[in-house]
N, C-alpha and C. Protein backbone atom coordinates (compact mmCIF):
# COMPACT_ATOMS: atom_id res chain seq x y z
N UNK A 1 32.17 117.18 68.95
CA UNK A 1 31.79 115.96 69.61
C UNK A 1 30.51 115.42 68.99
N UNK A 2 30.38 113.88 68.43
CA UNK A 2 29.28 113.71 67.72
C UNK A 2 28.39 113.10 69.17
N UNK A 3 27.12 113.62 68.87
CA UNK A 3 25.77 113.19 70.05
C UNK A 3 25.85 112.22 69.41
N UNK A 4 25.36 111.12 70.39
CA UNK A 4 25.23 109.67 70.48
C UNK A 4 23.65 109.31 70.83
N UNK A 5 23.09 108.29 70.10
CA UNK A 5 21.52 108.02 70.67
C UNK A 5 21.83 107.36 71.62
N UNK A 6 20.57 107.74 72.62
CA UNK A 6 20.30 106.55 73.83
C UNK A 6 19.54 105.20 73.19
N UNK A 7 20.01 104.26 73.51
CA UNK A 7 19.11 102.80 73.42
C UNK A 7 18.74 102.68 74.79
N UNK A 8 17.25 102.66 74.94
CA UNK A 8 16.66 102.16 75.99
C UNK A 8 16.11 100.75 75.99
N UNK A 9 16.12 100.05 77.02
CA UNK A 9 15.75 98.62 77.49
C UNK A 9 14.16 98.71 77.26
N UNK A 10 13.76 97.43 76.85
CA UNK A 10 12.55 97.12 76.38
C UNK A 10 11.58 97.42 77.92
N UNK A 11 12.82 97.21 79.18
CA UNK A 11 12.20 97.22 80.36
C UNK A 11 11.74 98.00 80.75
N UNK A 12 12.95 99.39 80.63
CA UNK A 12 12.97 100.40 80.71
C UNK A 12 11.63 101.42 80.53
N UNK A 13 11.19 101.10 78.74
CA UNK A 13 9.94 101.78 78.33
C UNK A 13 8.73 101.05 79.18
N UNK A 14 8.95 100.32 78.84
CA UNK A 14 7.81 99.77 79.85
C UNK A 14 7.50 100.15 81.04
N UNK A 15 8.21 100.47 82.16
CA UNK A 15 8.40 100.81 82.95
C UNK A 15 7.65 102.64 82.81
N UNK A 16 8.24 103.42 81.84
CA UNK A 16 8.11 104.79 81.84
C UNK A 16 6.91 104.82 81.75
N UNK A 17 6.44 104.20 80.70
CA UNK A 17 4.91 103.80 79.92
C UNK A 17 3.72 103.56 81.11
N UNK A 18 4.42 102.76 82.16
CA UNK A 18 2.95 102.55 83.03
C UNK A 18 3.32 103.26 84.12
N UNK A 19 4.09 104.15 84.33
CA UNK A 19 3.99 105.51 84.82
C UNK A 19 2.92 106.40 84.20
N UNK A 20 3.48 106.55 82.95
CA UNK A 20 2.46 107.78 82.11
C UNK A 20 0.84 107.17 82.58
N UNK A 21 0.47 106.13 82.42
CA UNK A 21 -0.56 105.35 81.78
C UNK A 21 -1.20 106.19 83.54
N UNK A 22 -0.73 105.33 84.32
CA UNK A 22 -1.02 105.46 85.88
C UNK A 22 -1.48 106.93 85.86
N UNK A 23 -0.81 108.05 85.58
CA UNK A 23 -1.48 109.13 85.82
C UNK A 23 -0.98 109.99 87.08
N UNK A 24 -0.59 109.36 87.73
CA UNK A 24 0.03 109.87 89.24
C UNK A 24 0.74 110.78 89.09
N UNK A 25 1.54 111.38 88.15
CA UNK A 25 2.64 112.42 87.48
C UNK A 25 2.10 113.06 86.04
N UNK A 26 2.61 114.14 85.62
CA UNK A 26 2.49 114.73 84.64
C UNK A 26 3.24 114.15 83.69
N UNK A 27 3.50 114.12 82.61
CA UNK A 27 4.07 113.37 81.23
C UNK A 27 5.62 114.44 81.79
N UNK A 28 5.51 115.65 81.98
CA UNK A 28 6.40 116.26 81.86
C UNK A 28 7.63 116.22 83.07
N UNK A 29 6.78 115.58 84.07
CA UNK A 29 7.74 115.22 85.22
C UNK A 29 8.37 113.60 85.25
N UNK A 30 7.46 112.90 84.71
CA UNK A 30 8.16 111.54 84.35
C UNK A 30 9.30 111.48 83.62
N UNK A 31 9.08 112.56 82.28
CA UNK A 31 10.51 112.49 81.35
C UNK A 31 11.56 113.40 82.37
N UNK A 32 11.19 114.60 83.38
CA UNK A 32 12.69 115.00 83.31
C UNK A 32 12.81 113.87 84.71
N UNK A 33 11.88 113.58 85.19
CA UNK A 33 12.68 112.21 86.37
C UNK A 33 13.50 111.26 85.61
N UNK A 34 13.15 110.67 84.54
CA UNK A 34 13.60 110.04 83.53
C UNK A 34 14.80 110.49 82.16
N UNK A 35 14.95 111.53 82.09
CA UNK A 35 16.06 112.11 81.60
C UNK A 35 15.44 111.74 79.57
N UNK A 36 14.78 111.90 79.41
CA UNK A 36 13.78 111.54 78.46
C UNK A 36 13.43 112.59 77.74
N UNK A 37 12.99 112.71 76.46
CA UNK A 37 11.50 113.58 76.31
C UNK A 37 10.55 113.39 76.37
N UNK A 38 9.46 114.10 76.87
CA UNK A 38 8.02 114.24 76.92
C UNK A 38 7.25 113.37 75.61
N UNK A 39 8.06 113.96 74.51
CA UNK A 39 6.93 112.99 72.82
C UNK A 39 7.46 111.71 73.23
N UNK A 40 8.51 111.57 73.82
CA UNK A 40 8.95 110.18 73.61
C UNK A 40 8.31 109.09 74.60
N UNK A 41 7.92 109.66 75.73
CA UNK A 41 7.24 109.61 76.87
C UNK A 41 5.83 108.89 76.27
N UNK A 42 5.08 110.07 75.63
CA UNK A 42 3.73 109.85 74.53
C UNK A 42 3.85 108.43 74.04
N UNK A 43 5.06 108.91 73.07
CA UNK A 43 4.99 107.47 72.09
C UNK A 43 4.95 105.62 72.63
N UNK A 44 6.02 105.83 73.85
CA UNK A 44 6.46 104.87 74.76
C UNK A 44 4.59 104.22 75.51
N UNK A 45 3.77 105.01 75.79
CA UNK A 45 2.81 105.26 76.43
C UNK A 45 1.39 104.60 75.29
N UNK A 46 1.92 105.42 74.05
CA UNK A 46 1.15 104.67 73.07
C UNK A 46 1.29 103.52 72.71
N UNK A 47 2.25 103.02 72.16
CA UNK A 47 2.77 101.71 71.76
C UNK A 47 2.40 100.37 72.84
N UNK A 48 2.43 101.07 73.92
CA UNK A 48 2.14 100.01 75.09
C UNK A 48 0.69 99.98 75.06
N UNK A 49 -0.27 101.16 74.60
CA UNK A 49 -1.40 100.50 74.89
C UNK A 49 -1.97 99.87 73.73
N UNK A 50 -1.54 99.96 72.65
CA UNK A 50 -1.82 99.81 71.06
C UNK A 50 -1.25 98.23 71.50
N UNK A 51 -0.01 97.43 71.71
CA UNK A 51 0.28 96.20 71.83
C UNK A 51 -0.15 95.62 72.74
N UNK A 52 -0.88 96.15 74.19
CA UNK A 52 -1.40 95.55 75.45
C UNK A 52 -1.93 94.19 75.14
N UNK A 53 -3.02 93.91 74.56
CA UNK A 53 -3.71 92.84 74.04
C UNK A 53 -2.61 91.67 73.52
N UNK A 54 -1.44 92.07 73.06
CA UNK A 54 -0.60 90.91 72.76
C UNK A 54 0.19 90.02 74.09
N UNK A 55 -0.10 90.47 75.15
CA UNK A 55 0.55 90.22 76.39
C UNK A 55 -0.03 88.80 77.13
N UNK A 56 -1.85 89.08 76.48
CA UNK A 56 -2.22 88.27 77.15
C UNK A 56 -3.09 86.91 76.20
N UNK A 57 -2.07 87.25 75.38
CA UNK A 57 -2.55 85.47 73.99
C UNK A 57 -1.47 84.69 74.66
N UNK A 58 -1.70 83.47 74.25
CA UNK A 58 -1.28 82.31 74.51
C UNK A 58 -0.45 82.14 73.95
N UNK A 59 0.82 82.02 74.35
CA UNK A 59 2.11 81.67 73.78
C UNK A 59 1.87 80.74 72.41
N UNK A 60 0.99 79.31 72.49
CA UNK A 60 1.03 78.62 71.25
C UNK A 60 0.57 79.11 69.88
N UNK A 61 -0.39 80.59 69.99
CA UNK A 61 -1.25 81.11 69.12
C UNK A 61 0.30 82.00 68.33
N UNK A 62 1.18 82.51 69.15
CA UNK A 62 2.23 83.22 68.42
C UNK A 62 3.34 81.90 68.12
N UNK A 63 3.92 81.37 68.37
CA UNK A 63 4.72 80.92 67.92
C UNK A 63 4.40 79.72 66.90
N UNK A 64 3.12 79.62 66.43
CA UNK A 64 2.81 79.12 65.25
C UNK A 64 2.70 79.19 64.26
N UNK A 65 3.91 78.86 63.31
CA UNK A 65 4.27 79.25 61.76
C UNK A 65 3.13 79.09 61.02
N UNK A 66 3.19 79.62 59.90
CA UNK A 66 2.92 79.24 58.83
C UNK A 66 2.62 78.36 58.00
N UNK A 67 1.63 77.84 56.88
CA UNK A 67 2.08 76.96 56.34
C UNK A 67 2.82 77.02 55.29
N UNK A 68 3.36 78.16 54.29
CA UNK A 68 4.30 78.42 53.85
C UNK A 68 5.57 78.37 53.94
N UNK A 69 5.57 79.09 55.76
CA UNK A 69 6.83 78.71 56.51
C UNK A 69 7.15 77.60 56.89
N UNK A 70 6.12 76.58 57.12
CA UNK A 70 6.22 74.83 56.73
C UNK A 70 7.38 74.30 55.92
N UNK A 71 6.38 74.66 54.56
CA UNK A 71 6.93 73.70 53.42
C UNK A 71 7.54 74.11 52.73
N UNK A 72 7.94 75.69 52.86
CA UNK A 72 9.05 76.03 51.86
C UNK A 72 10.15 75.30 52.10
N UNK A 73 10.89 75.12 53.40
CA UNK A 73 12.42 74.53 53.24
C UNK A 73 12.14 72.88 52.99
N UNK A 74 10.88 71.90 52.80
CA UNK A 74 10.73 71.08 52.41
C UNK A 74 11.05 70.87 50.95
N UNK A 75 9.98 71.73 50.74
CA UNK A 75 10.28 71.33 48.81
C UNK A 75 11.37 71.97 48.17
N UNK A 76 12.26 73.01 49.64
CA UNK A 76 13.42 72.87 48.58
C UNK A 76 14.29 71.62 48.95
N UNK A 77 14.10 71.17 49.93
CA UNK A 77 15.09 69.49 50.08
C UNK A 77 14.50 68.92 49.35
N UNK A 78 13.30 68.50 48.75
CA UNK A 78 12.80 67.78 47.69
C UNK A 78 13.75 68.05 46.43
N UNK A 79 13.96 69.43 46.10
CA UNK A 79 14.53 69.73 45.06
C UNK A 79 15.52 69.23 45.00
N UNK A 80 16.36 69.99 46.19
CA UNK A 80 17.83 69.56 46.38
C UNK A 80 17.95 67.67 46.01
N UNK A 81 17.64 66.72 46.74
CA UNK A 81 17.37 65.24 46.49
C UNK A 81 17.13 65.03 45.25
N UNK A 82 16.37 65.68 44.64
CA UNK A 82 15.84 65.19 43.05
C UNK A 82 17.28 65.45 42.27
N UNK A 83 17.48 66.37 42.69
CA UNK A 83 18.71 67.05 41.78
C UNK A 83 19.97 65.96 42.10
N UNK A 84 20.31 65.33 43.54
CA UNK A 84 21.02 64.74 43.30
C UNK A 84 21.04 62.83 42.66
N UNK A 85 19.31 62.63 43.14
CA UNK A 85 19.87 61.59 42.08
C UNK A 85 19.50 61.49 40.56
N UNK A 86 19.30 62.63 40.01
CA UNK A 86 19.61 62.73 38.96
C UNK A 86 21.05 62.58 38.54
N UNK A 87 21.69 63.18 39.26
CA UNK A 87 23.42 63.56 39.14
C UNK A 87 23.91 62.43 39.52
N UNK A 88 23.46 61.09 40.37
CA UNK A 88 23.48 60.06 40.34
C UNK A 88 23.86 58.74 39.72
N UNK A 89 22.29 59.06 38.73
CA UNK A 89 22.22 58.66 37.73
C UNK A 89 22.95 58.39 36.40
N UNK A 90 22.66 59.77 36.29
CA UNK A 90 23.94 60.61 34.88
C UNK A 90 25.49 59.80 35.41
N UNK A 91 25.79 59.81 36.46
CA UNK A 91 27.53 59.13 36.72
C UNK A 91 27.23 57.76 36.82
N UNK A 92 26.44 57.53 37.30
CA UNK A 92 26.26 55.89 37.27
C UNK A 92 26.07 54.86 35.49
């Protein structure tokens, strides 16, 4: 029988994570309440406090591209356009 990974919900860790964080339980009773391991418990626990700070920026500060990510698909429609009336041209 091949073992299968668990995929857990983004909710899910989160959830385990501010258990651990809270303190109210041992790492080792959260995972077997949780059917979990303990490192994984850790890691879940770390990651949440290592990204915490991203929770509370302002939506407009993240979803603001680039200016690379701008103008790259510009100047390739520039390209693309140049190219066709060249090809235009040439038949005309």
């Amino acid at each position: 029988m091949k073992n299968q990974r668990n995929k857990f919900s983004p909710s899910f860790k989160a959830k385990v994570a501010l258990e651990a964080i809270k303190g109210l339980k041992t790492i080792a009773q959260i995972a077997s309440e949780h059917q979990v391991h303990a490192t994984q418990v850790n890691a879940w626990k770390k990651q949440f406090l290592e990204n915490a700070d991203s929770i509370f920026e302002s939506k407009s500060k993240k979803a603001a591209p680039s200016k690379d990510e701008i103008t790259a698909p510009l100047y390739e429609e520039i390209g693309r356009l140049k190219m066709d009336v060249k090809w235009l041209e040439k038949k005309l």
